[in-house]
Protein backbone atom coordinates (compact mmCIF):
# COMPACT_ATOMS: atom_id res chain seq x y z
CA UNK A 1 4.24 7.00 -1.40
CA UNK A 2 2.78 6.19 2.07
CA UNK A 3 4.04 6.75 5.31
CA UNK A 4 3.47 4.84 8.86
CA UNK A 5 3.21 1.39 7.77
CA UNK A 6 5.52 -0.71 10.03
CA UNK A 7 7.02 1.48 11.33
CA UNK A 8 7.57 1.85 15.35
CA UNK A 9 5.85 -1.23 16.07
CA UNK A 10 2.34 0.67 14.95
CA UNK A 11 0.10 0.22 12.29
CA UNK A 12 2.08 -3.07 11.01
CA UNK A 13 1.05 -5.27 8.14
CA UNK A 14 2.68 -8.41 6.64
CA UNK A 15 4.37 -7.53 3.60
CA UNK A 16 2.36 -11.01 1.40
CA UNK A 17 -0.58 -8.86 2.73
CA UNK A 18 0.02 -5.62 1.50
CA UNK A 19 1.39 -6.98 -1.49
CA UNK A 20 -1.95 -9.03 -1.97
CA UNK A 21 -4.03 -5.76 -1.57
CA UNK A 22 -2.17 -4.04 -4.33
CA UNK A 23 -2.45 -7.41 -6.59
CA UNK A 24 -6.38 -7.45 -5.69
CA UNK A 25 -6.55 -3.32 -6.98
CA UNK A 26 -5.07 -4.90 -10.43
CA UNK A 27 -1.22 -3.69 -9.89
CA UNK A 28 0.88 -5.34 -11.94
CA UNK A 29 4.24 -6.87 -10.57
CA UNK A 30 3.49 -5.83 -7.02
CA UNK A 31 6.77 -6.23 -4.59
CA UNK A 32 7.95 -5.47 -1.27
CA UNK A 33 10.97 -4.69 0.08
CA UNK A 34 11.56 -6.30 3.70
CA UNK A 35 9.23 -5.31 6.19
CA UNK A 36 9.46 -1.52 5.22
CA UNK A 37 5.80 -1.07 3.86
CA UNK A 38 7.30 0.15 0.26
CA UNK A 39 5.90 -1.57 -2.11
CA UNK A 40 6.96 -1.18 -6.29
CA UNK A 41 4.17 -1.71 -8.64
CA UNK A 42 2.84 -0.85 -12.20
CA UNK A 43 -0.23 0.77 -13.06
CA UNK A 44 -1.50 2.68 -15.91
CA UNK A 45 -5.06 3.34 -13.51
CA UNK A 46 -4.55 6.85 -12.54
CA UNK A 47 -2.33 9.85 -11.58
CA UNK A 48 -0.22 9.86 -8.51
CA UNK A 49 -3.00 11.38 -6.59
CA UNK A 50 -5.33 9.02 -7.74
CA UNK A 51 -3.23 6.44 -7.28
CA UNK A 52 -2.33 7.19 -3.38
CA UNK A 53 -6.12 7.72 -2.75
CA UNK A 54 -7.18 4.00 -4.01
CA UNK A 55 -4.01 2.70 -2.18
CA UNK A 56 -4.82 4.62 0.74
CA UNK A 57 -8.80 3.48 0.56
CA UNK A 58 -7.81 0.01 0.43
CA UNK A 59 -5.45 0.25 3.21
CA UNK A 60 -8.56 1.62 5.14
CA UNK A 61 -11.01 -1.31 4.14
CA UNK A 62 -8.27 -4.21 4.91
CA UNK A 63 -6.77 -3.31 7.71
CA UNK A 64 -8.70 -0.42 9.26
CA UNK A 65 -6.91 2.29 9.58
CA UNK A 66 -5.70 5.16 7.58
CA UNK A 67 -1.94 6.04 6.15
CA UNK A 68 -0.69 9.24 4.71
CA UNK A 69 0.56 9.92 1.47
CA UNK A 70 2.74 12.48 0.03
């Protein structure tokens, strides 16, 4: 799970965005709920580590800048 995206009017993205970005990583069945920055996907790529570092990587190279994850 991330935290910071769209919230308090900083670090916003448009949830067909994000959703592309996990799509173009090869998630499976990306969706979003509202403009929360959650996102549900399936992936058989890597751990939960693994997986929050790629997200969080991509994050970085789209939109330029960086989001926690727990």
């Amino acid at each position: 799970m991330m935290r910071g995206i769209n919230v308090g009017g900083q670090k916003i993205i448009r949830m067909e965005n994000l959703r592309a970005s996990f799509e173009a990583l090869g998630f499976r069945r990306a969706r979003s709920y509202v403009q929360s920055g959650n996102v549900v996907f399936e992936s058989t790529k890597a751990s939960p580590n693994g997986l929050s570092k790629i997200i969080g990587n991509k994050i970085l190279s789209d939109y330029g800048f960086s989001v926690p994850g727990f």
